[in-house]
Protein backbone atom coordinates (compact mmCIF):
# COMPACT_ATOMS: atom_id res chain seq x y z
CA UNK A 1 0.00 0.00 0.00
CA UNK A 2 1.25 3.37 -1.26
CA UNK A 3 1.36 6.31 0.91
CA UNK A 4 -0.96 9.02 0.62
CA UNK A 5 1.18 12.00 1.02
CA UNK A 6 4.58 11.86 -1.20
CA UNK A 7 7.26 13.14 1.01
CA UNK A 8 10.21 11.90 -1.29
CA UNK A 9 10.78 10.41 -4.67
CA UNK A 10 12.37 6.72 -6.13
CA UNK A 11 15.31 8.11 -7.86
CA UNK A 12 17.32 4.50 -9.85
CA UNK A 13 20.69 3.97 -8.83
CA UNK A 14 21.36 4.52 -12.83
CA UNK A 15 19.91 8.10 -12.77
CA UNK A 16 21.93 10.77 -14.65
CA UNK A 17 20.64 14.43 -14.35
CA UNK A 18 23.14 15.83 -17.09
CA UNK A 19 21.28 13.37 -19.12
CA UNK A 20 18.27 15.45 -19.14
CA UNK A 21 16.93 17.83 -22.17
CA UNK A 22 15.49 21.02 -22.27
CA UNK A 23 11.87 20.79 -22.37
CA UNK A 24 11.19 24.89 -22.72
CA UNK A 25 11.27 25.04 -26.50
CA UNK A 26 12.73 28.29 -28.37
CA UNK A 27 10.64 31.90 -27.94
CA UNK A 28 8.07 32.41 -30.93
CA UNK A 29 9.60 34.60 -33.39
CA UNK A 30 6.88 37.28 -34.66
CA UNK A 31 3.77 38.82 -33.59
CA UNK A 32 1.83 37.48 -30.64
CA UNK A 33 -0.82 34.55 -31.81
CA UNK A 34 -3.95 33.60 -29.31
CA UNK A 35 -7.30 31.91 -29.46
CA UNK A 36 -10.56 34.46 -28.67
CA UNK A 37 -14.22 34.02 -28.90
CA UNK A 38 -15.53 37.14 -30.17
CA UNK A 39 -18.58 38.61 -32.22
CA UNK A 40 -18.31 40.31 -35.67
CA UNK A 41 -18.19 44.08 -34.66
CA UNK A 42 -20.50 44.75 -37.98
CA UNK A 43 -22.60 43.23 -40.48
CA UNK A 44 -20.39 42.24 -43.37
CA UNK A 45 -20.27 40.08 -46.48
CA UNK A 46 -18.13 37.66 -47.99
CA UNK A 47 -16.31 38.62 -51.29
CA UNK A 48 -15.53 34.94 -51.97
CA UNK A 49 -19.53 33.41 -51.73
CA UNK A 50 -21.63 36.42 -51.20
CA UNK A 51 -22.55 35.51 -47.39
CA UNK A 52 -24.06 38.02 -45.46
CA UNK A 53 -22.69 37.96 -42.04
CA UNK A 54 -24.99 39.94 -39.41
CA UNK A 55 -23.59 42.03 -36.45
CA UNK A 56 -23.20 39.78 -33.20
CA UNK A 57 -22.03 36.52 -35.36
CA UNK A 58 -19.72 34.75 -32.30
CA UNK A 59 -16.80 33.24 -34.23
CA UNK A 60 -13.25 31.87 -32.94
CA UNK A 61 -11.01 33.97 -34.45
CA UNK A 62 -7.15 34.24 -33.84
CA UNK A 63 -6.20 37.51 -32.48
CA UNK A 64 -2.61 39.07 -33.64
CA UNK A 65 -0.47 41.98 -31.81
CA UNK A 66 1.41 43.33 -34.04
CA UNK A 67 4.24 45.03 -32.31
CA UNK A 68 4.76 48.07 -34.92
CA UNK A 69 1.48 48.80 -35.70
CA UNK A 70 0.73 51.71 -32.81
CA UNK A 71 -1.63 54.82 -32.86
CA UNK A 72 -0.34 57.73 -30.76
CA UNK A 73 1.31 54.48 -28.71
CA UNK A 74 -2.09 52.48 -28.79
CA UNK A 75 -1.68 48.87 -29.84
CA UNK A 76 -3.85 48.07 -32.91
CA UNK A 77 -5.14 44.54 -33.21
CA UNK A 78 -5.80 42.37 -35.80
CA UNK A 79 -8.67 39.46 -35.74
CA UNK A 80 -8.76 36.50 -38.13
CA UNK A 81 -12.18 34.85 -38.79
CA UNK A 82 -13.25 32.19 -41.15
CA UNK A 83 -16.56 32.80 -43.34
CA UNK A 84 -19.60 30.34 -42.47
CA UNK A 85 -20.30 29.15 -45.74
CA UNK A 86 -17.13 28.93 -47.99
CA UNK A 87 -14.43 28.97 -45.03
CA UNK A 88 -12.95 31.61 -46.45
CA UNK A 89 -10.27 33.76 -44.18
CA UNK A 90 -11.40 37.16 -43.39
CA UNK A 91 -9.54 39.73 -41.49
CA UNK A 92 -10.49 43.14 -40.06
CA UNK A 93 -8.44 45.41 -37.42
CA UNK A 94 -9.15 47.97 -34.67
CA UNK A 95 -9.02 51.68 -35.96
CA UNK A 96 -8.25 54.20 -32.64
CA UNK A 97 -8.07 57.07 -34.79
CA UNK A 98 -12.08 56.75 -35.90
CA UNK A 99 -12.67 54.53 -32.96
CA UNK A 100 -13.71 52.07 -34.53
CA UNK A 101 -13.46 49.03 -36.39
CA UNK A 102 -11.82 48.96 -40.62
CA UNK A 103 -11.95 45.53 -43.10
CA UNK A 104 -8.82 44.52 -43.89
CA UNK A 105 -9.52 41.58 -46.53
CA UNK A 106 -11.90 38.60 -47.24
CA UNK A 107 -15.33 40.85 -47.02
CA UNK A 108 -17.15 44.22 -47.14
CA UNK A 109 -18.68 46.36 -45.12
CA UNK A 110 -22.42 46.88 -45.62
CA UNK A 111 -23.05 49.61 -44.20
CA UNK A 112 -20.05 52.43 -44.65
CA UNK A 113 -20.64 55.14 -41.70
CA UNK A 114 -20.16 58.93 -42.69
CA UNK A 115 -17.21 60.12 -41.53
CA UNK A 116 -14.84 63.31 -41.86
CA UNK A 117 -12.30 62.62 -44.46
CA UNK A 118 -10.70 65.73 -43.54
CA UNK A 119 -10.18 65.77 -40.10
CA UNK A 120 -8.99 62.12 -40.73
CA UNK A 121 -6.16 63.21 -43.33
CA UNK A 122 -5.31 65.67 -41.18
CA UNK A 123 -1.63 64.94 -39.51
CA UNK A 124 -0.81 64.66 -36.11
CA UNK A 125 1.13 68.57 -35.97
CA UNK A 126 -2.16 70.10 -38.07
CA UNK A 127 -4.54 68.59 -35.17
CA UNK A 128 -2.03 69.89 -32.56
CA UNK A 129 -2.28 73.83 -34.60
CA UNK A 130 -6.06 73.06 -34.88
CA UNK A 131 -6.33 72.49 -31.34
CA UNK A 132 -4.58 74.91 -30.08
CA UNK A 133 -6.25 77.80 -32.06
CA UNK A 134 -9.79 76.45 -31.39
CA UNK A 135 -8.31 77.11 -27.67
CA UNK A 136 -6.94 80.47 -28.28
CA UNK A 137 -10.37 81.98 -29.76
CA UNK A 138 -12.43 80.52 -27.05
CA UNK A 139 -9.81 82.17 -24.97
CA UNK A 140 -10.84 85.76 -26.49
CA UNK A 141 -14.46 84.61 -26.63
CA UNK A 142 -14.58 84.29 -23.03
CA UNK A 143 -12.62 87.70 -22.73
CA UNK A 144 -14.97 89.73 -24.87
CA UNK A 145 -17.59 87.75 -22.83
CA UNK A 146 -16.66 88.99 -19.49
CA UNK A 147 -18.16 92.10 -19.24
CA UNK A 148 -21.58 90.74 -20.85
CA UNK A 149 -21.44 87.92 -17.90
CA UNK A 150 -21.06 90.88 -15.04
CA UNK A 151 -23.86 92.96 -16.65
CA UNK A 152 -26.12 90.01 -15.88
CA UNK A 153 -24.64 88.61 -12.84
CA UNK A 154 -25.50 92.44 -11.80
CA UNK A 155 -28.85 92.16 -12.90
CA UNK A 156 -29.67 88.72 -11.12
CA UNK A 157 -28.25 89.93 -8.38
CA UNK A 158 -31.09 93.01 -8.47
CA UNK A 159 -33.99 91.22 -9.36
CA UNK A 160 -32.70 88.74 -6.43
CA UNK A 161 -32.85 91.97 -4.24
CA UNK A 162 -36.11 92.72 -5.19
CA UNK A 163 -38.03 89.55 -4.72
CA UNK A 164 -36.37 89.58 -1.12
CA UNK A 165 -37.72 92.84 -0.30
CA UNK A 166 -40.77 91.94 -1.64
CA UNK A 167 -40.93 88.60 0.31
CA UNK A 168 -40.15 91.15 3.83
CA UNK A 169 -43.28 93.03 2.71
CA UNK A 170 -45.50 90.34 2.41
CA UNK A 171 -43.97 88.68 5.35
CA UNK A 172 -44.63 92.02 7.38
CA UNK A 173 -48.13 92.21 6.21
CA UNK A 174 -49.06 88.84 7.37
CA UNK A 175 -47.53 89.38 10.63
CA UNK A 176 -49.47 92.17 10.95
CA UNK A 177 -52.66 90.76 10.11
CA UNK A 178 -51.37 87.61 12.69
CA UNK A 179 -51.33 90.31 15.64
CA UNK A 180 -54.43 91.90 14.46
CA UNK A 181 -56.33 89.11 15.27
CA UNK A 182 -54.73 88.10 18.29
CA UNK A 183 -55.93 91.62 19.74
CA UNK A 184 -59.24 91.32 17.91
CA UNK A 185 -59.79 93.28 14.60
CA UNK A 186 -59.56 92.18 11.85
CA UNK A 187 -56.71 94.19 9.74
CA UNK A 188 -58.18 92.84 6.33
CA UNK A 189 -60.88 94.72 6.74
CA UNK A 190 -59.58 97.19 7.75
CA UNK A 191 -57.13 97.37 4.48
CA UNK A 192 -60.39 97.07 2.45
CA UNK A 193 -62.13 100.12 3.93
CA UNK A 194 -59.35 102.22 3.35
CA UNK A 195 -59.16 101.05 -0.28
CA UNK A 196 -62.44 101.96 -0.49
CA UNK A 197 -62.61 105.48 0.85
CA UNK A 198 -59.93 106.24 -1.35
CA UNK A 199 -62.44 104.68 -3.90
CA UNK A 200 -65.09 107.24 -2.36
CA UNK A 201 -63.13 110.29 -2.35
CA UNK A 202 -61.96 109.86 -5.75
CA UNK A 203 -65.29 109.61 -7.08
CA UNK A 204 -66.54 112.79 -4.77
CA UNK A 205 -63.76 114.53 -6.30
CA UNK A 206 -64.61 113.65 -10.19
CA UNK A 207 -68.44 114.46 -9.90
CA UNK A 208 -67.87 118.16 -7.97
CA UNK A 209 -65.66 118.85 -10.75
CA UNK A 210 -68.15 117.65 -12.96
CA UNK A 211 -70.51 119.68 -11.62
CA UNK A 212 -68.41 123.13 -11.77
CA UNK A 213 -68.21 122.21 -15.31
CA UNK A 214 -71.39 122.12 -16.12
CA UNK A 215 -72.01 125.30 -13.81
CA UNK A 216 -69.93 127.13 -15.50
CA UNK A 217 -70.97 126.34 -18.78
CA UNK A 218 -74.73 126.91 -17.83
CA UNK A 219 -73.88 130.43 -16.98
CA UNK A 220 -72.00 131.02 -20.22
CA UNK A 221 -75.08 130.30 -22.12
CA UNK A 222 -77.40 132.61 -19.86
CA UNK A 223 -74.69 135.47 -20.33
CA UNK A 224 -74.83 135.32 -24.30
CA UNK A 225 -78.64 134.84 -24.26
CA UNK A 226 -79.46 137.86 -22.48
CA UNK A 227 -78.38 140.66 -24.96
CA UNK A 228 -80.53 139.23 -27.95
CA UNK A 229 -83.12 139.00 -25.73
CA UNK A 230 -83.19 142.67 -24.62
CA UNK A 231 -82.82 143.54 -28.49
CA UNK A 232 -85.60 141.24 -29.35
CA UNK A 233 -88.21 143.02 -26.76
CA UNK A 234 -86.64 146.30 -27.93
CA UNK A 235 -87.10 146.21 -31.49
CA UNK A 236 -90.80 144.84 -30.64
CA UNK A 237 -91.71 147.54 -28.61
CA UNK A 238 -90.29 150.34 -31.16
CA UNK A 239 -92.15 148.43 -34.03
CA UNK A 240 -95.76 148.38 -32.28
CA UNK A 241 -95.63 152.04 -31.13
CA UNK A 242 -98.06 154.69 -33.29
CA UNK A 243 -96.46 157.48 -35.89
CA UNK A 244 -97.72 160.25 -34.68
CA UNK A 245 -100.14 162.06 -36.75
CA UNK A 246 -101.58 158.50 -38.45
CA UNK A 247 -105.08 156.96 -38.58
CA UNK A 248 -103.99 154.58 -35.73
CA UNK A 249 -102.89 157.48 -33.63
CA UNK A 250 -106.03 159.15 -33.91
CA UNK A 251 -108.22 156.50 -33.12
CA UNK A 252 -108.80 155.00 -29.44
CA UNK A 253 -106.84 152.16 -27.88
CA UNK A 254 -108.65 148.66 -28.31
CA UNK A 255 -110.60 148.01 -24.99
CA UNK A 256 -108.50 145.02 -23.11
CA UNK A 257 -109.24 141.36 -23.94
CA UNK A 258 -111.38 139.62 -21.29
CA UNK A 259 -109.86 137.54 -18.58
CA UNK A 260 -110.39 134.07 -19.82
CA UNK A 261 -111.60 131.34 -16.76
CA UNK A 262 -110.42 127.84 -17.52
CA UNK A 263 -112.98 125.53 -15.97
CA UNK A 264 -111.74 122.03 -15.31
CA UNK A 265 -113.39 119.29 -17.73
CA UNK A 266 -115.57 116.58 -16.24
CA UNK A 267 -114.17 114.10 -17.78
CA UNK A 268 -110.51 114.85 -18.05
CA UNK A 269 -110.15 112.62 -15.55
CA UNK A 270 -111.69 109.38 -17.10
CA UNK A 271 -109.65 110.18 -19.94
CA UNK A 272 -106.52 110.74 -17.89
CA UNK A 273 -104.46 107.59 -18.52
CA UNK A 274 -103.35 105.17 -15.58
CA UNK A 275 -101.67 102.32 -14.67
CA UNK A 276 -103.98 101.07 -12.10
CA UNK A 277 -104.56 97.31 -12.62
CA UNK A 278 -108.34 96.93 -13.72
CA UNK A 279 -110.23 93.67 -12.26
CA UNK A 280 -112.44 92.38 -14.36
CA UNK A 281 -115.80 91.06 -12.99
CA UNK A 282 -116.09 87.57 -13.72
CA UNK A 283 -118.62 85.76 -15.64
CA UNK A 284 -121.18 83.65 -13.68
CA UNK A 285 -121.52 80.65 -15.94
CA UNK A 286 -123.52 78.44 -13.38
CA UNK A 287 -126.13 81.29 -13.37
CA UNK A 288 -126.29 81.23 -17.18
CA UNK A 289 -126.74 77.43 -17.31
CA UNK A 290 -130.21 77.64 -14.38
CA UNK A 291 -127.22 76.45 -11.53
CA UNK A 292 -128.14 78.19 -8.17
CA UNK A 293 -125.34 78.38 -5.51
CA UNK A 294 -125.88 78.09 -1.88
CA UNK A 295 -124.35 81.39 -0.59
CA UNK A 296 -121.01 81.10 1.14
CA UNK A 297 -121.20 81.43 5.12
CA UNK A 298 -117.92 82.90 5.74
């Protein structure tokens, strides 16, 4: 029976360690091979069959690290698939610069995004110049800006200072009205009767003008109707007076007209219209049929 736990080995009396190999075999020479599952990054087709591969296909594809392919020191990658149908190889690499993903060989894209081809051909000194005179200009942007930004920070800060004093008022108002009541009136009301005598007075004050107006007018008129008056009576008088030495000047003065009594008519005051409701008597049709009624008793 073997033991369980092996605290030493069986080395022959024959063993040689010098006679040993090297079992490590030699470093691999080129770029870095290894195994990956992964899913096709976009939908694609084969150039050899036609295939149409969609977006999330899981293949496993051999991933290479090519050691002097680098953007701005980022390591581009290369992935090796095989198509489904025909088995032929297909190949597409990581793109940092577009951040994204670019066919290399064995199929098309089907589906080409829009991108800027000029910012793309652009080198890595023109994106450094671009960069640093988009910075510049925002730099004098937010110079000339400045003084716009204190003109409103001013005015927020007075339209903040009016809403506070605002809030005291109404905040002294109700505390007023509070203390009103705890002593017994009511300060409401007695806001709204001072609005309204201020109403009141107002109103006095536009109809006593109103009136002097008017006054003053109706005094105008009497002062330019008395003078054509007076001319009137005095051109009347100087008209019905006698030449003397005429027929009507010789002759006596008609005797005066007699005083005329008006006598009130009798019936001016049937035919003097009224309002007065009139009741109408009405019509006894039992007594027209023969019908005799017992006389009430109430």
């Amino acid at each position: 029976m073997s033991e369980r736990k092996v605290l030493q080995k069986y080395y022959p009396p024959d063993f040689d360690p010098a006679a040993l190999g090297r079992r490590r075999g030699p470093k691999q020479s080129g770029p870095k091979v290894q195994t990956v599952r992964l899913m096709a990054p976009f939908a694609m087709r084969c150039t050899s069959c036609g295939e149409y591969i969609y977006k999330g296909r899981k293949f496993n594809s051999r991933k290479e690290t090519p050691p002097d392919e680098k953007y701005l020191g980022i390591q581009i990658f290369r992935f090796y698939i095989r198509c489904t149908r025909c088995s032929a190889e297909i190949i597409f690499r990581t793109d940092p610069k577009i951040h994204d993903y670019t066919m290399v060989k064995g199929a098309v894209r089907n589906h080409e995004p829009w991108r800027n081809r000029e910012a793309e051909e652009e080198s890595t000194d023109e994106r450094l110049d671009r960069l640093a005179r988009e910075e510049a200009e925002e730099a004098g942007e937010e110079e000339k800006n400045a003084m716009a930004e204190l003109e409103a920070k001013n005015e927020d800060a007075k339209r903040e200072m009016a809403a506070a004093d605002a809030l005291d008022e109404i905040r002294q108002r109700n505390a007023r009205i509070h203390r009103s009541e705890k002593e017994g009136m009511d300060f409401a009301d007695t806001i709204v009767r001072a609005e309204d005598e201020e109403r009141e007075r107002l109103e006095a004050e536009d109809e006593a003008a109103a009136k002097a107006a008017f006054a003053a007018r109706r005094a105008q008129v009497e002062i330019d109707e008395v003078p054509g008056h007076l001319e009137a009576t005095n051109g009347a008088s100087s008209s019905s007076a006698p030449i003397p030495g005429s027929d009507e000047a010789l002759m006596p003065p008609p005797p005066a007209p007699a005083a005329v009594v008006k006598t009130p008519v009798e019936g001016a005051a049937a035919t003097a219209p009224t309002f007065k409701r009139v009741v109408k008597k009405k019509k006894d049709h039992s007594a027209m049929l023969g019908i005799k009624k017992k006389p009430s008793l109430v």
